[in-house]
Structure formats: structure tokens, C-alpha cells
Protein backbone atom coordinates (compact mmCIF):
# COMPACT_ATOMS: atom_id res chain seq x y z
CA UNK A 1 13.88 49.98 63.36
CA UNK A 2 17.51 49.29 63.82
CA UNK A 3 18.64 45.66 64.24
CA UNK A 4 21.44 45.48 67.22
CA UNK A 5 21.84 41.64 67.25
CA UNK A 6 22.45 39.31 64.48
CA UNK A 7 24.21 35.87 64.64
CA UNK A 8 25.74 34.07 61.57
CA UNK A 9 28.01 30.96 61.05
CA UNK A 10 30.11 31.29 58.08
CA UNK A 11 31.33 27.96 56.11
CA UNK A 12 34.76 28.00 53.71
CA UNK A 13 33.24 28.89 50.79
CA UNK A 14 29.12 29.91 51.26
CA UNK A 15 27.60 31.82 53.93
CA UNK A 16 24.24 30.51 55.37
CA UNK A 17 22.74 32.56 58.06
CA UNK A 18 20.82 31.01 61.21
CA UNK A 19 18.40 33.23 62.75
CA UNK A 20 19.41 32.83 66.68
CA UNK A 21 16.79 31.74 69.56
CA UNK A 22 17.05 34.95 71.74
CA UNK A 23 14.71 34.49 74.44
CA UNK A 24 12.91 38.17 74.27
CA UNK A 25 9.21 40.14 74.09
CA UNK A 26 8.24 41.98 71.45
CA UNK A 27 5.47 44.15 71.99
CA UNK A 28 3.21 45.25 69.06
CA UNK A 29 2.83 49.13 68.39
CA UNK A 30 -0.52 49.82 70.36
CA UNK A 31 0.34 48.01 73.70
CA UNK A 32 3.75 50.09 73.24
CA UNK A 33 1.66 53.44 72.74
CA UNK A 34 0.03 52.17 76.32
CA UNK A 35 2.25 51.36 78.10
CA UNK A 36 4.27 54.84 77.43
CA UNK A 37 0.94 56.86 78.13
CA UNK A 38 0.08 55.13 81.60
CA UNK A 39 0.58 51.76 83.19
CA UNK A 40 -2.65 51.42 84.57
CA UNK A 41 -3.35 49.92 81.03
CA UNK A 42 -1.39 46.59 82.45
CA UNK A 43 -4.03 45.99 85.10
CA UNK A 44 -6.41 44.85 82.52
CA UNK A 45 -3.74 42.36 81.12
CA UNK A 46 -2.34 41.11 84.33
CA UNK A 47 -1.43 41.35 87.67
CA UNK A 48 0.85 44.70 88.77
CA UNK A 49 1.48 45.89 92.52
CA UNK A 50 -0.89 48.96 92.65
CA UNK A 51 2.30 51.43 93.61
CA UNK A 52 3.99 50.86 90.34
CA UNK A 53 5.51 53.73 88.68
CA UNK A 54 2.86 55.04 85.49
CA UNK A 55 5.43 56.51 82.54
CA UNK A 56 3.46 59.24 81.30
CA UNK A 57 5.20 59.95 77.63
CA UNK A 58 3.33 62.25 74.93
CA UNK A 59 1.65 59.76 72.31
CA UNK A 60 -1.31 60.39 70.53
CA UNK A 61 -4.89 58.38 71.60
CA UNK A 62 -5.68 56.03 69.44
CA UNK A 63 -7.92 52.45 68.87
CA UNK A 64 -7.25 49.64 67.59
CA UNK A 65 -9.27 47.96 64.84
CA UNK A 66 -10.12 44.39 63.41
CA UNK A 67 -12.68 45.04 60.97
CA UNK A 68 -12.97 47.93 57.82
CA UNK A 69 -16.42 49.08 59.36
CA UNK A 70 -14.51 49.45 62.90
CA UNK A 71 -12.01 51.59 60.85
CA UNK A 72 -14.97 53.49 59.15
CA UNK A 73 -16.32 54.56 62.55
CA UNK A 74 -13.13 55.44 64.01
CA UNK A 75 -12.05 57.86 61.34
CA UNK A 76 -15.41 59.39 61.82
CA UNK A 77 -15.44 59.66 65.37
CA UNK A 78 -11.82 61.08 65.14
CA UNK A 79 -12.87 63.47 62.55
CA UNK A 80 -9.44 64.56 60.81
CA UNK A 81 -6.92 62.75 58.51
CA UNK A 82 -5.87 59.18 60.72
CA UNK A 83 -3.52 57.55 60.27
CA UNK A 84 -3.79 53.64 60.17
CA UNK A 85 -0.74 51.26 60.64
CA UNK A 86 -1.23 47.20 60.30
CA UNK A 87 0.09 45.21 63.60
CA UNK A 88 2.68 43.00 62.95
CA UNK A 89 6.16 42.32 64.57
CA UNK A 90 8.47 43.81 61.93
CA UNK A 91 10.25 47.09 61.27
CA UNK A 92 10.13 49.21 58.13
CA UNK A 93 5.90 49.14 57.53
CA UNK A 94 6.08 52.28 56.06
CA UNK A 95 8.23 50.89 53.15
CA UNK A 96 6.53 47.88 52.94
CA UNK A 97 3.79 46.48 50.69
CA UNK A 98 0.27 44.31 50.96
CA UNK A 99 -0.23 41.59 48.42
CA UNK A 100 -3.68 43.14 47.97
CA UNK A 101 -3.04 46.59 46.37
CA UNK A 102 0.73 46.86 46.80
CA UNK A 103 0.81 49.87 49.17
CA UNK A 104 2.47 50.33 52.57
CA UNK A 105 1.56 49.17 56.05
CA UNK A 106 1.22 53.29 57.21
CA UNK A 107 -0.87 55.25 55.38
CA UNK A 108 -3.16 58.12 55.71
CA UNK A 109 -6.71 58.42 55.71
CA UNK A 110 -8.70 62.05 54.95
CA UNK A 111 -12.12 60.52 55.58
CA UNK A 112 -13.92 57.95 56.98
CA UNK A 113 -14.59 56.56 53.26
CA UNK A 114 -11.20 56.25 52.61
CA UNK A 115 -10.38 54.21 55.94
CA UNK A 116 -12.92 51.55 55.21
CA UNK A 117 -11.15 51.34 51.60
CA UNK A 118 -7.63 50.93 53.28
CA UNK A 119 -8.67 48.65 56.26
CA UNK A 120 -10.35 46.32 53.56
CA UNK A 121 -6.69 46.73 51.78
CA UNK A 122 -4.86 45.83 55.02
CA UNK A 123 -6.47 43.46 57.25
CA UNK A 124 -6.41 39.56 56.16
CA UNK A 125 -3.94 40.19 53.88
CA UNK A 126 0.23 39.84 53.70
CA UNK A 127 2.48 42.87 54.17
CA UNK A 128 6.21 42.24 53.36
CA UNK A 129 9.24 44.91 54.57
CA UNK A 130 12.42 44.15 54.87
CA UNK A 131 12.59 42.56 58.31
CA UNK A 132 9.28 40.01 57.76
CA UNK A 133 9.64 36.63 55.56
CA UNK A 134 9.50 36.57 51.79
CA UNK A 135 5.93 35.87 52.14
CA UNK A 136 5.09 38.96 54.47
CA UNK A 137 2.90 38.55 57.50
CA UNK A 138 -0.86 38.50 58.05
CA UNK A 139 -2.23 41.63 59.35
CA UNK A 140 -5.30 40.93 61.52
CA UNK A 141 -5.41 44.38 63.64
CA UNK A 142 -4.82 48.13 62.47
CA UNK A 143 -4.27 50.97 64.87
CA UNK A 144 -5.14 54.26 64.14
CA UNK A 145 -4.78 57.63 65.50
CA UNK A 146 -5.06 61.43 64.82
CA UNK A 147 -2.52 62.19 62.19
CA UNK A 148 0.08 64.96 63.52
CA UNK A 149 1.44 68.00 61.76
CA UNK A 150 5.60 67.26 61.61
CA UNK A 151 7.71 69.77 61.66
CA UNK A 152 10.91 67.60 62.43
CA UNK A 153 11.84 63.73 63.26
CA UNK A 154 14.21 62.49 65.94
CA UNK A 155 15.18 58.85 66.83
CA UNK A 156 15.57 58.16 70.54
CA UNK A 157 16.37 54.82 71.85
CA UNK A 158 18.17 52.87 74.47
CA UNK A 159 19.51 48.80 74.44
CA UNK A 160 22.62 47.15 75.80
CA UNK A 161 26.37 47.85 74.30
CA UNK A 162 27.30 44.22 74.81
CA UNK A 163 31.05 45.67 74.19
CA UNK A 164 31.37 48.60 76.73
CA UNK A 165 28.97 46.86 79.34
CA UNK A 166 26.42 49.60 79.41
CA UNK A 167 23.34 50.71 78.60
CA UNK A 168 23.19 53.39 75.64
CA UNK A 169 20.78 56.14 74.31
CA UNK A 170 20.84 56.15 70.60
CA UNK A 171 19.95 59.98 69.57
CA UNK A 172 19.76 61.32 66.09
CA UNK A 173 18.12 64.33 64.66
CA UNK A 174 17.41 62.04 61.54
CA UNK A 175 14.41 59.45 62.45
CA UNK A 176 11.40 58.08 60.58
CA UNK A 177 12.02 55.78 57.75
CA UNK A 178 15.03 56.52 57.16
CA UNK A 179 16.80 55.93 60.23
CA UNK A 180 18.62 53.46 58.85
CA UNK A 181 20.18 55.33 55.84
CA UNK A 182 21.44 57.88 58.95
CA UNK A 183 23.58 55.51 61.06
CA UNK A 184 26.42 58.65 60.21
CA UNK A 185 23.90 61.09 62.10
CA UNK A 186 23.69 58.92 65.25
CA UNK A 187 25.27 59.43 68.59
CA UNK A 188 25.73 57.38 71.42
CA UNK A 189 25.99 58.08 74.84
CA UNK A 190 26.51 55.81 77.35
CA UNK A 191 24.98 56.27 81.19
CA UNK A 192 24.94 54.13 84.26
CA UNK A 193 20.98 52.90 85.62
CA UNK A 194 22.12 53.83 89.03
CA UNK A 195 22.54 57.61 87.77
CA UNK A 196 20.60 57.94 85.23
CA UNK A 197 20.76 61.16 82.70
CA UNK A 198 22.82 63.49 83.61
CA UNK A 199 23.46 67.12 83.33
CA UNK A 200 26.68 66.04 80.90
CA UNK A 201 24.27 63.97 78.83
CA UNK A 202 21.53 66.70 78.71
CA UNK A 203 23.99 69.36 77.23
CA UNK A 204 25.37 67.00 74.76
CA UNK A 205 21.77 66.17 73.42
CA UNK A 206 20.74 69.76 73.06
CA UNK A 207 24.17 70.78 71.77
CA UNK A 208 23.62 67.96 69.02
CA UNK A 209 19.90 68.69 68.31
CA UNK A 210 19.52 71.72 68.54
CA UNK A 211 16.77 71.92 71.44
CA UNK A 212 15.97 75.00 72.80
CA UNK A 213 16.43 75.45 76.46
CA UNK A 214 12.28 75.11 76.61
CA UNK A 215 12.25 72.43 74.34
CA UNK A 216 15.03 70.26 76.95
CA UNK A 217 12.67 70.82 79.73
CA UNK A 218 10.51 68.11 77.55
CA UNK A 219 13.79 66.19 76.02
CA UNK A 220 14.85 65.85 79.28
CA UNK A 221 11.22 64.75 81.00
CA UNK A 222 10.78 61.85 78.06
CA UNK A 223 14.25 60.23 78.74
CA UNK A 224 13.91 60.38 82.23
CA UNK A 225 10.76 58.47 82.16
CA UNK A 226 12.58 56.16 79.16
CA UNK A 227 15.28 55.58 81.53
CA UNK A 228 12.93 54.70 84.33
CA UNK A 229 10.59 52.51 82.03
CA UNK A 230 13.98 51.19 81.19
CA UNK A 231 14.96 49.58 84.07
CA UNK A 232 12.02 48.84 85.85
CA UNK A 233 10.52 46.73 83.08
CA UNK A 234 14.12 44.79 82.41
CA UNK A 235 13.79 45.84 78.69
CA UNK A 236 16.07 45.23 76.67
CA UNK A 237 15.12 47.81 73.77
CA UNK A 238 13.08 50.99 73.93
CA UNK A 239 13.27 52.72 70.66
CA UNK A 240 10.81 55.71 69.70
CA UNK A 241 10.81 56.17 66.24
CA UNK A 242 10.44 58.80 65.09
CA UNK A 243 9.83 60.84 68.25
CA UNK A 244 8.32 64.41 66.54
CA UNK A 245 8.33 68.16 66.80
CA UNK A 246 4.86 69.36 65.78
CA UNK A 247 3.92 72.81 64.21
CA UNK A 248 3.00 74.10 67.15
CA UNK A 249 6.14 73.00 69.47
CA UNK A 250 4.88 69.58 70.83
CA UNK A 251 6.82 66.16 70.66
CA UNK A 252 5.24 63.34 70.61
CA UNK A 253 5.64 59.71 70.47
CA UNK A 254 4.14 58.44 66.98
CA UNK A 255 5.60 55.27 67.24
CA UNK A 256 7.17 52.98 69.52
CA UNK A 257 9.59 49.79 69.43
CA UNK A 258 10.16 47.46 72.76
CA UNK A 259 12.05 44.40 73.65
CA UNK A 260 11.74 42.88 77.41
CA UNK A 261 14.07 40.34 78.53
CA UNK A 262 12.26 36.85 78.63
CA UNK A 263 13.97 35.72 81.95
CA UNK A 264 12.00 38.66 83.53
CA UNK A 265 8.67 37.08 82.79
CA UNK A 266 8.34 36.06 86.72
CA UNK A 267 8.36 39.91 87.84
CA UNK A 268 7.01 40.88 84.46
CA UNK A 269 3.65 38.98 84.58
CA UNK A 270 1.48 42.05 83.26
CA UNK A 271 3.84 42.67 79.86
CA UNK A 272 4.20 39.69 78.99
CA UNK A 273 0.19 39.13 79.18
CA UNK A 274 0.73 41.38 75.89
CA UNK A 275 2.53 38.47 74.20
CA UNK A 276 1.35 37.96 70.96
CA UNK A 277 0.55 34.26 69.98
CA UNK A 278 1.26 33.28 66.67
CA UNK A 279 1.25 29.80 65.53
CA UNK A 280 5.14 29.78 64.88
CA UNK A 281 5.34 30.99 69.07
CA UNK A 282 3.15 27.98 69.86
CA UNK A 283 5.12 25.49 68.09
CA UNK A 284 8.34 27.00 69.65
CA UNK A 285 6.84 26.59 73.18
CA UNK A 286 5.26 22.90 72.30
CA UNK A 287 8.37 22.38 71.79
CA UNK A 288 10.81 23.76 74.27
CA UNK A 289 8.19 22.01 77.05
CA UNK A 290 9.63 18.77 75.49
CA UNK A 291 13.49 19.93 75.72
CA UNK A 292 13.72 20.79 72.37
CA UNK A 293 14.80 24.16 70.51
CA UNK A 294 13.19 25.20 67.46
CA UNK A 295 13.24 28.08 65.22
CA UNK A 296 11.22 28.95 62.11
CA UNK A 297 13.49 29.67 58.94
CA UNK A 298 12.71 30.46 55.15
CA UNK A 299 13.16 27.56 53.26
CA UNK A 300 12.19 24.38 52.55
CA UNK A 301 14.07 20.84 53.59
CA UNK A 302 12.80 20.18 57.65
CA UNK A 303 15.24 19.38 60.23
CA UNK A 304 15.87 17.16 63.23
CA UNK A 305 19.66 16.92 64.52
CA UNK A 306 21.13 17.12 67.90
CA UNK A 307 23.48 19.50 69.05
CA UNK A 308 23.55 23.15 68.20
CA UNK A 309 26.80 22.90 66.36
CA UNK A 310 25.68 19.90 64.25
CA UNK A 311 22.62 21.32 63.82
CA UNK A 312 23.93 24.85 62.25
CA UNK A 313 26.65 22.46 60.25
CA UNK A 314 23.61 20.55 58.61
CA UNK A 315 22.75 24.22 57.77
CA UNK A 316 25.81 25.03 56.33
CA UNK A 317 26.00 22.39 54.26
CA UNK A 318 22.45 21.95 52.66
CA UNK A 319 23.24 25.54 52.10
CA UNK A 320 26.35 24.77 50.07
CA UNK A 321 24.58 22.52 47.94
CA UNK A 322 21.80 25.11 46.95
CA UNK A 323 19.37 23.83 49.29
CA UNK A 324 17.30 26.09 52.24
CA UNK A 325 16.17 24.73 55.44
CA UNK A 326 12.82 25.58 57.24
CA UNK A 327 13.98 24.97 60.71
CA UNK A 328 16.40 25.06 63.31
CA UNK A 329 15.56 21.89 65.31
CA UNK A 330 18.19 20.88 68.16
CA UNK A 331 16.74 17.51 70.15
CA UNK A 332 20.17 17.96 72.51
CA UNK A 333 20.01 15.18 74.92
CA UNK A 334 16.20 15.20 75.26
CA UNK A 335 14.96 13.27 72.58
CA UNK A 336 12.49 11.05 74.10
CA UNK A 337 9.93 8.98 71.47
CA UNK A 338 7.48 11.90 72.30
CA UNK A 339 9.89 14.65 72.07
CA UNK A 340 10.40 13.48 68.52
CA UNK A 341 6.67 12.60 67.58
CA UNK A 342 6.15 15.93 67.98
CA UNK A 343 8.87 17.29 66.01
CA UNK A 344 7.75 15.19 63.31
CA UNK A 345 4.27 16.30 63.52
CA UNK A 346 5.06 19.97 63.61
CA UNK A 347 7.40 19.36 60.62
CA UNK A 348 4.69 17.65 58.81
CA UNK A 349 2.13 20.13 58.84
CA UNK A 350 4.25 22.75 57.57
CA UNK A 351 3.00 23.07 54.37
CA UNK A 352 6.77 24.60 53.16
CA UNK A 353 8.66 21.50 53.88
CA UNK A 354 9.20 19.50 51.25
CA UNK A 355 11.75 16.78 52.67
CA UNK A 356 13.33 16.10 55.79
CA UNK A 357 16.75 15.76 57.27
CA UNK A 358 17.31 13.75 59.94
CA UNK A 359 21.06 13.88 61.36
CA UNK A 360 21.90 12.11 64.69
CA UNK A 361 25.21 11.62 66.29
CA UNK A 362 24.78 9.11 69.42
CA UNK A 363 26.41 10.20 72.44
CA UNK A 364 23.93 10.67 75.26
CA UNK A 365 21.41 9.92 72.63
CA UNK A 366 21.50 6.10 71.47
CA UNK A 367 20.56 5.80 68.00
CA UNK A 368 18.43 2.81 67.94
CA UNK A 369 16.00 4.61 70.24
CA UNK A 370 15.86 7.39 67.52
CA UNK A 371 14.96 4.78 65.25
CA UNK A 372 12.30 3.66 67.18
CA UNK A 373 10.89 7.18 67.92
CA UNK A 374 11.07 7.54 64.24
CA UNK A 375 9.37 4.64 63.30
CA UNK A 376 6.49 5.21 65.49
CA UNK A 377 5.90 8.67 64.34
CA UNK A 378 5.86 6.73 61.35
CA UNK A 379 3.45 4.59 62.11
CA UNK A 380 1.27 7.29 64.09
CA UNK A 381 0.84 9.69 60.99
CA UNK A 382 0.47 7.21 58.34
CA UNK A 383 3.65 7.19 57.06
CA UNK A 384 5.71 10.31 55.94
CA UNK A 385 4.38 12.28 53.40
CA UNK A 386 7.13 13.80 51.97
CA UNK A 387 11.23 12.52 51.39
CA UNK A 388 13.03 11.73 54.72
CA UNK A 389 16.64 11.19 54.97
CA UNK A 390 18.15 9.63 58.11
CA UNK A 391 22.02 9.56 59.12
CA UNK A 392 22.79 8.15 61.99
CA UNK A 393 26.18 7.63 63.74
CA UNK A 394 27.81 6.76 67.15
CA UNK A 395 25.68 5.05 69.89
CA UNK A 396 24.00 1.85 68.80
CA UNK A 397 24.02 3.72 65.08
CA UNK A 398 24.27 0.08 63.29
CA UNK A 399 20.95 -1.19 65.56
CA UNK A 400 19.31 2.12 63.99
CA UNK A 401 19.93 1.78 60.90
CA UNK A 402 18.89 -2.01 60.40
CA UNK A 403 15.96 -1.40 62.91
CA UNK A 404 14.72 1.26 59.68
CA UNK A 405 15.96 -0.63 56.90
CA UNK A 406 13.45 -3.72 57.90
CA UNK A 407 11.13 -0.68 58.52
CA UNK A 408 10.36 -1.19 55.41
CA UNK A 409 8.96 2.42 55.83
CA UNK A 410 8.01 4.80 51.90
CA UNK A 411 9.83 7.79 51.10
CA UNK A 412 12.31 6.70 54.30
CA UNK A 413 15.73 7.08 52.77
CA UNK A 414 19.15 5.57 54.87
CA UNK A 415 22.50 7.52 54.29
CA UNK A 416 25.22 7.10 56.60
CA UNK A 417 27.49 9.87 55.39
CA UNK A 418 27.04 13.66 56.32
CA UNK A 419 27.80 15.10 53.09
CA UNK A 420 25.76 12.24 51.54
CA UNK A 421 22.49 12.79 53.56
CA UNK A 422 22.74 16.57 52.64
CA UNK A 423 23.69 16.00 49.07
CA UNK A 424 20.16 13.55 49.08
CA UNK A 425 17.71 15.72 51.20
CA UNK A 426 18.90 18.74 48.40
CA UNK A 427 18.39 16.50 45.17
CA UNK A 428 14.62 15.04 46.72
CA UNK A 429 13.64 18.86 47.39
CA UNK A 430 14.73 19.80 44.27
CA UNK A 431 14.26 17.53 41.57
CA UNK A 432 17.77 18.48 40.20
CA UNK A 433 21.14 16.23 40.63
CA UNK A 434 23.78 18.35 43.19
């Protein structure tokens, strides 16, 4: 998979990367594979208009799996090598590795024997690729299918170009695994959804890959329908990779990347049925309910500021003093007592945080009532299990910090200064003087 949108912030002298909260669906490999074969698949999931269009593309059948004996029975009912591929949101699973048995997320099974081995390999366990956290992600569902004879890869996708105001196909003769290692091979071309794929963009594909004129009747069918899926769906990304040439002269679909736009969810009620749930989404949409913005990160100091910009300069600068944070948590101007009692529960029971940051600047937000949401949550959870640093300044900031200070709350830690506080929450995290 090929990452089009990354967002940094870049202080003087380190470089500490925020993950932005782009509001988009990811759909997992097997509702992708169903969706490309035949819409009627979304009735089961949610509620379509009976005339929409079905996008018939060429992917193998396959099943998807929760248990090694399921995989067993599959392989045998299949009879001929499968392939079996672990669920999870992330690119690159065919490079990646299981904290089981160290092998990839793809791999191929001869015999029903051999699935049962793998599946008990896969499922429960952590796989970790380039695109997951350090720590991998749980795989709880394998798909598997009839295993194709390749005779060549491809890479066909479409997205956005933010910069020419268009949407783009993405072609390379050069897909799989690899794809990435390519970028030289690939080749834009940029068409209009009113128009479509046009005569101009069919010549330049087969000139480029080398289709023959039979083998553009089917090019030219599958990026029609892509184009058509496209739009109707509002999706953002549509990436098949790799897109094959068998033996014997068929391409097919072996695997399958899409992004919908989140602010289509109204019109989109059948995909996003498909959403998968993990316990970081719920959190995010606990959350966002209450006003708040929240997004998971790798590390391990918790925090609570308001503002965006404040919030990513808290980043910067725990960063710069060799500490990682574990969130992204912007209270804006909605930080009511329960706003923040949950925050502070949801911080709490990650097990990864190991202190927390709290870093207020009253404007619309008065201080003293941050104190007093703070206090409660306090009070609510038994006190704070872990290190928690408060700085508060602006609105009613003095009433804050004295209504803490006769708190006389454990591990509750008052700094007024910015470079202070982050200086503090690093050194309680680590054990080390910064």
C-alpha cells in the first residue's frame, strides 16, 4: 500500500510526528473483495436503494475464518494450495511478522493440514509491518481463497491529487510487495468524474503496459467499473494491489485497498455498516460525542491540552526532551467536568501511559473549572494512579492552581511553566533527570 497523506510539525531542532485525525473508512480485505464482486453483498450489512449499480470486478471466492478448524475445512473444501491472509487495517502483511512463529501475514497453504497449522500461527496473535504499531495488531479473522497461478503483477489505483484538483489513476506494471520500491515505474494520469476514461487514457495504459488489444478490452472494463465504484461510493482511495495476469490470460483482483470519505456516511449507510470496531475507534467516538478529539499514538506520557496548536507544541516539546506521548487529546472549548472525566478515564486504563500531562491555557476555558473537573475525576477513580502534571495559565489560572494545591491530591504535581511541566512529565516517565 502506498501512503498519499501524512502530516508532521517540525520543531527547531527535533522532529516529532503527529499522526493527523482524518475523518475516513477503511475497509478490511474481504468486505473489499465483496464489494468489487457484487453489491448485493451490502444488503446484508445495511440499507441500499435496490437500483444501485453492482461493480462486477474479477476476484477470486473466498471465506473468511475465525477459528484453525474453520481454516482446516476450508482448505479442504477448496481443495488446492489457499492462500490465507490475517485481517487487519495495515499495508505491507506480506512482509510482516507474527509474534508466534515470526512469519508473514500471507502465506500459502498446500493442504488442509497445513492451514490448521498456520491459522493456529495467525489468529490471536500480533502481526507487525511497517504501517501497524511497534507492537503489531491482533489478528482475529483470516481470509482465504484459491491461490492463483501469476504470470505478471500490476498496481492500479485511484485517490485525490490535492495539488492539481483531480482525481488520478496510479498505474504501474510493477505491483505486489514491492510497489513501494517502484514509485520510478508509476504513472499518473489524471481524468475528470464527469468523463471518465477516455480513449487518450486507454492508449496511454496499453502503450505503458504492454496490454494486448484483447487484454484492454478487460483493462478497460475493470477501470470503468473502478471509476464508477469511484464516485458513487465518495471513496477516497481504491487501490488493487497487485491486480494479476494469470497463466492462462485472466486478471484478477487478489487484493484490494479502500478509503470512503467519512462525511459520506449519511448516503453511505451500507459501507460504513462494514466499519470495523476496535477499542481505539470506540474511545475516539466516546470521545468526539463529548467535543473532544483524540488520537492514539506510540508512546507513553498521556495528554490533555486545549487547542490543536498547543496540543501538537506539548508534542514537540516532550519530544525534545526524549519523551513519547500516547495521545493526541484536544478538549478545544468543550471541556465540560464530564468531557474531562472521561478523558481521564480513557487515559487511565491505558495500560501504556505512564504519566500524564495536563496543559491548559484559559481563554474560553476558565481554569478553575478545569481544576474542578480534575479534582473530581480525582476523586471518582480513587485518585490517579500514575504521575500527573498540571500547567495552567490565563483564565482564573491562579483559582486553579490553589483550588489543586489544597487538593491535597498523590502523584498530582503543579508546574506553571511550559517547558517546566514537559521537562517534569519526561523525568516521572522516565526515571532519568532531562
Amino acid at each position: 500500500m502506498i501512503t498519499w497523506r501524512s502530516i508532521t510539525r517540525t520543531c527547531q531542532r527535533h522532529h516529532a510526528p503527529i499522526s493527523a485525525q482524518v475523518r475516513r473508512l477503511n475497509l478490511l480485505e474481504h468486505h473489499s473483495h465483496k464489494l468489487l464482486k457484487d453489491v448485493r453483498y451490502l444488503f446484508m450489512h445495511g440499507t441500499i436503494n435496490a437500483n444501485t449499480t453492482q461493480f462486477k470486478l474479477p476476484v477470486p471466492p473466498g471465506f473468511l475464518v475465525a477459528t484453525p478448524e474453520q481454516a482446516k475445512e476450508v482448505v479442504s473444501v477448496i481443495n488446492a494450495p489457499s492462500m490465507i491472509k490475517a485481517q487487519v487495517l495495515a499495508g505491507g502483511r506480506g512482509k510482516g511478522k507474527f509474534n508466534s512463529d515470526g512469519k508473514s501475514g500471507v502465506r500459502l497453504a498446500s493442504s488442509p493440514s497445513e492451514a490448521f497449522k498456520d491459522a493456529t500461527n495467525m489468529l490471536g496473535y500480533y502481526l507487525t509491518t511497517a504501517q501497524t504499531p511497534k507492537d503489531g495488531l491482533r489478528v482475529d479473522n483470516l481470509y482465504i481463497y484459491k491461490a492463483v497461478s501469476i504470470a505478471q503483477e500490476f498496481y492500479f489505483a485511484m485517490t485525490f491529487d490535492r495539488q492539481h484538483n483531480s482525481p488520478v489513476l496510479l498505474i504501474s506494471s510493477s505491483g505486489g510487495t514491492n510497489i513501494e520500491s517502484n514509485v520510478d515505474k508509476m504513472h499518473k494520469l489524471w481524468f475528470k468524474l464527469s468523463t471518465g476514461i477516455t480513449d487518450e487514457i486507454d492508449a496511454y495504459i496499453q502503450a505503458e503496459l504492454g496490454f494486448s488489444d484483447t487484454e484492454m478490452k478487460d483493462i478497460h472494463r475493470i477501470v470503468v467499473q473502478m471509476v464508477k465504484l469511484f464516485k458513487e461510493k465518495d471513496a477516497t482511495l481504491l487501490e488493487l494491489n497487485p491486480l494479476v495476469r494469470t497463466e492462462e490470460g485472466e486478471f484478477i483482483c487478489v487484493d484490494a485497498k479502500f478509503e470512503f470519505d467519512n462525511s459520506a456516511r449519511y448516503r453511505q449507510k451500507g459501507i460504513f455498516s462494514l466499519e470495523e470496531r476496535s477499542p481505539e475507534k470506540e474511545e475516539e467516538d466516546q470521545l468526539a460525542e463529548l467535543g473532544l478529539s483524540y488520537v492514539r499514538l506510540d508512546g507513553n506520557i498521556g495528554n490533555i491540552v486545549n487547542g490543536a496548536g498547543l496540543a501538537m507544541a506539548t508534542n514537540d516539546l516532550i519530544s525534545l526532551y526524549g519523551g513519547k506521548c500516547a495521545n493526541f487529546l484536544d478538549v478545544g472549548g468543550a471541556a465540560t467536568k464530564e468531557a474531562l472525566g472521561k478523558a481521564f478515564e480513557i487515559l487511565q486504563r491505558d495500560e501504556r501511559v505512564k504519566g500524564i500531562l495536563i496543559n491548559i491555557y484559559g481563554g474560553i476555558v476558565r481554569c478553575d473549572m478545569i481544576a474542578e473537573a480534575i479534582i473530581a475525576a480525582a476523586a471518582e477513580m480513587g485518585g490517579f494512579k500514575c504521575p500527573v502534571v498540571v500547567r495552567l495559565q490565563g483564565t482564573n489560572s491562579e483559582k486553579g492552581l490553589k483550588l489543586i494545591e489544597q487538593s491535597g491530591l498523590k502523584n498530582l504535581i503543579v508546574e506553571g511553566e511550559f517547558e517546566k511541566a514537559a521537562r517534569m512529565i519526561v523525568k516521572e516517565t522516565s526515571g532519568t533527570e532531562v
